[in-house]
PDB file of N, CA and C in Angstrom:
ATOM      1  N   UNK A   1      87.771 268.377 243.052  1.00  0.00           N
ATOM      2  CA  UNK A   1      88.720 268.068 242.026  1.00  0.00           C
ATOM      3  C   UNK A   1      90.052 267.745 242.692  1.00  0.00           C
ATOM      4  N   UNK A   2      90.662 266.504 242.372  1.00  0.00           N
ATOM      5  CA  UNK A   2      92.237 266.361 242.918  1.00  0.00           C
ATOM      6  C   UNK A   2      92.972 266.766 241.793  1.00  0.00           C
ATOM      7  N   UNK A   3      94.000 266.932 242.313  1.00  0.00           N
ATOM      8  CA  UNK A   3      95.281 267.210 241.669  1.00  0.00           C
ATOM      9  C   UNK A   3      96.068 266.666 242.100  1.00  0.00           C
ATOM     10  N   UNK A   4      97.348 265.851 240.724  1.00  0.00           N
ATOM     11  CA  UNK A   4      98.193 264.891 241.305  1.00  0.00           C
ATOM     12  C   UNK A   4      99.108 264.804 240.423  1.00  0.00           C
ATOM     13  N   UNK A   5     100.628 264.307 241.046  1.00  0.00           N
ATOM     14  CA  UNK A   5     101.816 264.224 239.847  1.00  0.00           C
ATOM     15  C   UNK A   5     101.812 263.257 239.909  1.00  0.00           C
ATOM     16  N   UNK A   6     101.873 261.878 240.697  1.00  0.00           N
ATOM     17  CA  UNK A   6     102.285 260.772 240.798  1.00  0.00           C
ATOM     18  C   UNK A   6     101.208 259.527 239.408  1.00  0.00           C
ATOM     19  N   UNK A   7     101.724 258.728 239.365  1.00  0.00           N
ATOM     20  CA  UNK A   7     100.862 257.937 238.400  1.00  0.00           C
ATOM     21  C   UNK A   7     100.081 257.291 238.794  1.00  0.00           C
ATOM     22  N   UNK A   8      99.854 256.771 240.167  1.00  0.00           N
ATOM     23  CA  UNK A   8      98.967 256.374 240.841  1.00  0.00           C
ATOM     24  C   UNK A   8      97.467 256.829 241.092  1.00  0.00           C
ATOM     25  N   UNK A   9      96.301 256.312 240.602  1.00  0.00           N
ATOM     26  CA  UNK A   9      95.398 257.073 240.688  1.00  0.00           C
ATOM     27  C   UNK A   9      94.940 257.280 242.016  1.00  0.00           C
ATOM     28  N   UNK A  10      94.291 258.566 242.768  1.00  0.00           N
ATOM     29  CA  UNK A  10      94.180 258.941 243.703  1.00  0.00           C
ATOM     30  C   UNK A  10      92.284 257.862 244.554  1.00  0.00           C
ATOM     31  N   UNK A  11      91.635 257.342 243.448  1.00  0.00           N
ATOM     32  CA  UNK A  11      90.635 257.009 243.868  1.00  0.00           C
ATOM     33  C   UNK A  11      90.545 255.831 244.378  1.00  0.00           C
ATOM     34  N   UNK A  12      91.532 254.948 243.100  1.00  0.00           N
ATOM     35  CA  UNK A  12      91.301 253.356 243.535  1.00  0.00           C
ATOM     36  C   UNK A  12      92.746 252.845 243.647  1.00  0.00           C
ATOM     37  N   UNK A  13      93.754 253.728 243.143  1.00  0.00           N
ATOM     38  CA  UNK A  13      94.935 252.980 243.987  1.00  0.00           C
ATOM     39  C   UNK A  13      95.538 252.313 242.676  1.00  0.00           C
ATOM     40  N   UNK A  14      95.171 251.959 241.684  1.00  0.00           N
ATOM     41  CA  UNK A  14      95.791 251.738 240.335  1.00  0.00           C
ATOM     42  C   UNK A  14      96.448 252.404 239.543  1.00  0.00           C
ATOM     43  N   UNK A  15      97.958 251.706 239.338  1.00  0.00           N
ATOM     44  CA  UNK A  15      99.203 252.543 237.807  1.00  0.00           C
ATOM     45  C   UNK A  15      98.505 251.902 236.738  1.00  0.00           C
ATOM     46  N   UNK A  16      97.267 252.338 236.126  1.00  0.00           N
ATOM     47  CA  UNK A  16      96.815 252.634 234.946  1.00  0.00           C
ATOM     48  C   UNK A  16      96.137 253.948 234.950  1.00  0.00           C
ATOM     49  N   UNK A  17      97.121 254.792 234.751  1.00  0.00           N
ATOM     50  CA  UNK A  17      96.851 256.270 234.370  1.00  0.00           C
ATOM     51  C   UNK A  17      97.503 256.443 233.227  1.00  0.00           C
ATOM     52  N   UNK A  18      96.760 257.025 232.228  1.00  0.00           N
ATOM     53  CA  UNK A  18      96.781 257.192 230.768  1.00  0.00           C
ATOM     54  C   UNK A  18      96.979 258.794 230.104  1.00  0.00           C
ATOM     55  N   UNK A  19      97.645 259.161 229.266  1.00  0.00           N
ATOM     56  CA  UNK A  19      97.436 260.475 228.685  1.00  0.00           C
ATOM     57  C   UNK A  19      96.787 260.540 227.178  1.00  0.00           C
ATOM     58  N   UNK A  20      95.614 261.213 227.300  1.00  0.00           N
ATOM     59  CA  UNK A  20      94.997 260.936 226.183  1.00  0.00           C
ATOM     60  C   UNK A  20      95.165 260.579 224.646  1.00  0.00           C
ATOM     61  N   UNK A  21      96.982 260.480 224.696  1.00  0.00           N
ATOM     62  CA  UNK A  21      97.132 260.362 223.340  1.00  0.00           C
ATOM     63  C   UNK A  21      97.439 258.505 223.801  1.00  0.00           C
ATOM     64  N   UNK A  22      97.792 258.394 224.769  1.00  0.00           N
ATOM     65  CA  UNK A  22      97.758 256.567 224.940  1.00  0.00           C
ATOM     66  C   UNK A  22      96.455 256.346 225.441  1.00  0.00           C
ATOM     67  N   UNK A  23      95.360 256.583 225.226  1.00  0.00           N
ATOM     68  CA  UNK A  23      94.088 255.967 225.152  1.00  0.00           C
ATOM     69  C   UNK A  23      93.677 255.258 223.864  1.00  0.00           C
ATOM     70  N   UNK A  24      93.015 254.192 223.735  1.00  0.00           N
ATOM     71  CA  UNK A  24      92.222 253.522 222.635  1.00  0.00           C
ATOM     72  C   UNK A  24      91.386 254.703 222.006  1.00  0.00           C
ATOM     73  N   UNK A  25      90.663 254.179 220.762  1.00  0.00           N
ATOM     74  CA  UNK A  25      89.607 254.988 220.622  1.00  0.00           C
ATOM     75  C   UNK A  25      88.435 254.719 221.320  1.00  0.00           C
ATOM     76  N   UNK A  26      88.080 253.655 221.822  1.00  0.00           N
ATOM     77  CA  UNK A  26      87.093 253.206 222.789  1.00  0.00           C
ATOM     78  C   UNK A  26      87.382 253.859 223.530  1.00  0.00           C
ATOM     79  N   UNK A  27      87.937 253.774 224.280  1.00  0.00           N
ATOM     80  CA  UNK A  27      88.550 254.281 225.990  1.00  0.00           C
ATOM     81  C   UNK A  27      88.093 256.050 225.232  1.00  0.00           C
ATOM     82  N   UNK A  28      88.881 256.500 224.664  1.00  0.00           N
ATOM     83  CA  UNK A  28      88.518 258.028 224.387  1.00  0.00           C
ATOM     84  C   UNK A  28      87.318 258.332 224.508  1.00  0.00           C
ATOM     85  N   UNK A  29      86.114 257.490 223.645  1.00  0.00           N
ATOM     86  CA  UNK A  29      85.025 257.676 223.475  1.00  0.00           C
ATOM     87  C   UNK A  29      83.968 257.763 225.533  1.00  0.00           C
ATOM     88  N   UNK A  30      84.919 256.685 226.128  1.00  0.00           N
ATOM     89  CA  UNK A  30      84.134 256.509 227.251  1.00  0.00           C
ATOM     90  C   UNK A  30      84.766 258.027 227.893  1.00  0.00           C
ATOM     91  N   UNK A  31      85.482 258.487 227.894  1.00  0.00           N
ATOM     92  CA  UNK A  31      86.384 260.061 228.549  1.00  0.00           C
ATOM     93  C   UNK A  31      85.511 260.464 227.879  1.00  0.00           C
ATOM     94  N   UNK A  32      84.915 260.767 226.677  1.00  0.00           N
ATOM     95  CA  UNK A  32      83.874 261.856 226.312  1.00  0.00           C
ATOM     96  C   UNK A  32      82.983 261.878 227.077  1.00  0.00           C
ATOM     97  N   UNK A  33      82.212 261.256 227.777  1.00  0.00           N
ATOM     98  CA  UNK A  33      81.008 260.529 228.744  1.00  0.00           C
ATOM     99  C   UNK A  33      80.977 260.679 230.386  1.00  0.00           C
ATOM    100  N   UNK A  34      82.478 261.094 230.344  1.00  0.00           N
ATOM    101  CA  UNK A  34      82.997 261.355 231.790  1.00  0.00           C
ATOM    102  C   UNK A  34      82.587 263.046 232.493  1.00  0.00           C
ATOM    103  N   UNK A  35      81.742 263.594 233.703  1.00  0.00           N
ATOM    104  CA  UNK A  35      81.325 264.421 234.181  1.00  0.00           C
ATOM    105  C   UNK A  35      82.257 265.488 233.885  1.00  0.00           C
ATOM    106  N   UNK A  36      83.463 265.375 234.271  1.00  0.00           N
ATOM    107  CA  UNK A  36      84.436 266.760 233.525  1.00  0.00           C
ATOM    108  C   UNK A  36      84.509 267.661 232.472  1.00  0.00           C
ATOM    109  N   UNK A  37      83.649 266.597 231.801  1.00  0.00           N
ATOM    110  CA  UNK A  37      83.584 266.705 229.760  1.00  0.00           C
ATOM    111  C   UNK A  37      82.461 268.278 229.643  1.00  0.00           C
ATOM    112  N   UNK A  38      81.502 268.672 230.705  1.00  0.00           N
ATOM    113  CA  UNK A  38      81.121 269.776 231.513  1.00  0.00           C
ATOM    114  C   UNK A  38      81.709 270.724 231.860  1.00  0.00           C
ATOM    115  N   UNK A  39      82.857 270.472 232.013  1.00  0.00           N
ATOM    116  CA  UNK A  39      84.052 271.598 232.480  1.00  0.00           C
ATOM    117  C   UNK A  39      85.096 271.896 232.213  1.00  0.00           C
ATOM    118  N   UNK A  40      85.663 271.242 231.167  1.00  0.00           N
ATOM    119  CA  UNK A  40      86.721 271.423 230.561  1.00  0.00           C
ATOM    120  C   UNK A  40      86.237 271.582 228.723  1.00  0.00           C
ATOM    121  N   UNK A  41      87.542 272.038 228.062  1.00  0.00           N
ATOM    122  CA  UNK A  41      87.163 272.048 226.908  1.00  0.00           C
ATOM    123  C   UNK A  41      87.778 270.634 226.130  1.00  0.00           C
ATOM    124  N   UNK A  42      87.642 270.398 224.974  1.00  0.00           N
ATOM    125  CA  UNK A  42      88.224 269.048 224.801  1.00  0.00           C
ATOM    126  C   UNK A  42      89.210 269.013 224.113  1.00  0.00           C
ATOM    127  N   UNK A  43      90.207 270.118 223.965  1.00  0.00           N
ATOM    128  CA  UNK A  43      91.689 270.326 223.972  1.00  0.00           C
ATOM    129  C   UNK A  43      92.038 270.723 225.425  1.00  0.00           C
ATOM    130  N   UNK A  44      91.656 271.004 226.623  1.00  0.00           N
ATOM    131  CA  UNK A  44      91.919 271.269 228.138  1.00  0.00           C
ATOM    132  C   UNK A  44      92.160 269.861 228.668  1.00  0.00           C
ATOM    133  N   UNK A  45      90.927 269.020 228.367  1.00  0.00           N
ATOM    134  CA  UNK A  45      91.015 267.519 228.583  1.00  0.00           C
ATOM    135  C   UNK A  45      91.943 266.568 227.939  1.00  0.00           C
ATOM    136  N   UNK A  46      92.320 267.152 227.097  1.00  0.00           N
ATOM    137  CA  UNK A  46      93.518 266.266 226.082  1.00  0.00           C
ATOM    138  C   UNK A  46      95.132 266.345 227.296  1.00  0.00           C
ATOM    139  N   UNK A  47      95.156 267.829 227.997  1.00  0.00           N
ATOM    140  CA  UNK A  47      96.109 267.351 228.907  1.00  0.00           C
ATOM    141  C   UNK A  47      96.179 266.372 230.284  1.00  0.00           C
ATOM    142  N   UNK A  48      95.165 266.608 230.674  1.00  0.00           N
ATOM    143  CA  UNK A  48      94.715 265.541 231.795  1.00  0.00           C
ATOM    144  C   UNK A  48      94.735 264.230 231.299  1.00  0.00           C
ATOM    145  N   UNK A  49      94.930 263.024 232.783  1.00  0.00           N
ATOM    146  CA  UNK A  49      95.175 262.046 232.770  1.00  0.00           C
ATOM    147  C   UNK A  49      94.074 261.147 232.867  1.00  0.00           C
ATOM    148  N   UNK A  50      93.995 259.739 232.663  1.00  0.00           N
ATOM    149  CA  UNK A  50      92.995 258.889 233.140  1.00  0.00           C
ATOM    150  C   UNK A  50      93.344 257.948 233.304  1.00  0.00           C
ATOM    151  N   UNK A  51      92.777 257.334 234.806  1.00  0.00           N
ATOM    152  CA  UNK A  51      92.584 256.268 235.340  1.00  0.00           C
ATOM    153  C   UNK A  51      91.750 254.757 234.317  1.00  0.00           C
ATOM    154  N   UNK A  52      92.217 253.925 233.967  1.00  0.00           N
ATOM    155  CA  UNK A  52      91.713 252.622 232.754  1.00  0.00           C
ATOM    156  C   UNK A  52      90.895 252.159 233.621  1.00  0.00           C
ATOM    157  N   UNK A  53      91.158 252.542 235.091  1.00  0.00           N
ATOM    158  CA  UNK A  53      90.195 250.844 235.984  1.00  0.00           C
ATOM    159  C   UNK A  53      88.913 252.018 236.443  1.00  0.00           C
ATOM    160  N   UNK A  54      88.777 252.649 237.261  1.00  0.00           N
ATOM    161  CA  UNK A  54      87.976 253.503 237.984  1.00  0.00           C
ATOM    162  C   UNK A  54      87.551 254.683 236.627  1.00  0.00           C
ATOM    163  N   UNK A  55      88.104 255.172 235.664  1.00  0.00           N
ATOM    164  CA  UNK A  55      88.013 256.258 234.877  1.00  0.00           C
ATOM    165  C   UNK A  55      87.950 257.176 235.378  1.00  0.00           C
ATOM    166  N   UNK A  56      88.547 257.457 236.576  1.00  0.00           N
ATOM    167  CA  UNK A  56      88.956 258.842 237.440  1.00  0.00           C
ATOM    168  C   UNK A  56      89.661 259.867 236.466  1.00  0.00           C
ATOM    169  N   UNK A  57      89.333 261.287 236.644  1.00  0.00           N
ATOM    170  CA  UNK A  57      90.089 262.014 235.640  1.00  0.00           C
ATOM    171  C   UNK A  57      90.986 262.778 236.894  1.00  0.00           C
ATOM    172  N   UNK A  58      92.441 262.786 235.980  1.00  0.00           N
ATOM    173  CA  UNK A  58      93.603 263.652 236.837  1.00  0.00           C
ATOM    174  C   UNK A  58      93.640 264.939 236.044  1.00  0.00           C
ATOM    175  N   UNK A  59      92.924 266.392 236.967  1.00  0.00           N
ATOM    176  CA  UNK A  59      93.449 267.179 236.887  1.00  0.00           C
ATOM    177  C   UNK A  59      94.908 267.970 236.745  1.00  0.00           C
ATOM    178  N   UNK A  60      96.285 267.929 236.246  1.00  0.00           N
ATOM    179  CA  UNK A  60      97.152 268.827 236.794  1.00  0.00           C
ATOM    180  C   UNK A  60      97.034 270.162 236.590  1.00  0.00           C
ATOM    181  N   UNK A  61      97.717 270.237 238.133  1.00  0.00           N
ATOM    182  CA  UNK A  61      97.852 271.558 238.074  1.00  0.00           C
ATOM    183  C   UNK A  61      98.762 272.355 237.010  1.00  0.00           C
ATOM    184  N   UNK A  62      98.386 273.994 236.574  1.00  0.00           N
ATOM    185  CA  UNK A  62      99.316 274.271 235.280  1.00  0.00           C
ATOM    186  C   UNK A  62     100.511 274.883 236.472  1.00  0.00           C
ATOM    187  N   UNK A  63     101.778 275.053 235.816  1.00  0.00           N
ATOM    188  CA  UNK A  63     102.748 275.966 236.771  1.00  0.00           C
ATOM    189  C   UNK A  63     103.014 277.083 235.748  1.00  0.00           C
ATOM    190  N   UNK A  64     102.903 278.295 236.523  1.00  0.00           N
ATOM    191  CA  UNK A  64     102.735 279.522 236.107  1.00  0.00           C
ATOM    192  C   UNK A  64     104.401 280.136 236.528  1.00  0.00           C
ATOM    193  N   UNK A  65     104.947 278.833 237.092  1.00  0.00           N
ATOM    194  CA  UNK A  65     106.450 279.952 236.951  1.00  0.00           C
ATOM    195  C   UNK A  65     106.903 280.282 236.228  1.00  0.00           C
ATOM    196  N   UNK A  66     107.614 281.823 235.950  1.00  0.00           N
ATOM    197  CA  UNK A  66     108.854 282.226 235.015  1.00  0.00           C
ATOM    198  C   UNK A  66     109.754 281.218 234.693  1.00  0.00           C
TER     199      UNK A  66
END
């Protein structure tokens, strides 16, 4: 799993990284379909990012500081 702040996706190198509320409903539907969808819940996945070209999913990390 990566983790990343930048908008750049870490796989293929493309600024089309998306937050699930700027996804299509198509595009959403293909993130349902995506291997993560296994490991996350689908309000967990609503914070993570996605890649439009590769459909790479961006983990962030949460920050637990005070």
């Amino acid at each position: 799993m990566i983790f990343s702040t930048d908008n750049t996706c870490p796989r293929c190198g493309a600024v089309k990284i998306k937050k699930w509320a700027d996804l299509t409903e198509e595009q959403q539907m293909l993130v349902r379909k995506l291997p993560l969808s296994a490991e996350y819940t689908h309000s967990a996945r609503k914070k993570h990012r996605f890649c439009t070209r590769c459909w790479f999913e961006l983990v962030e990390k949460e920050s637990h500081e005070a």
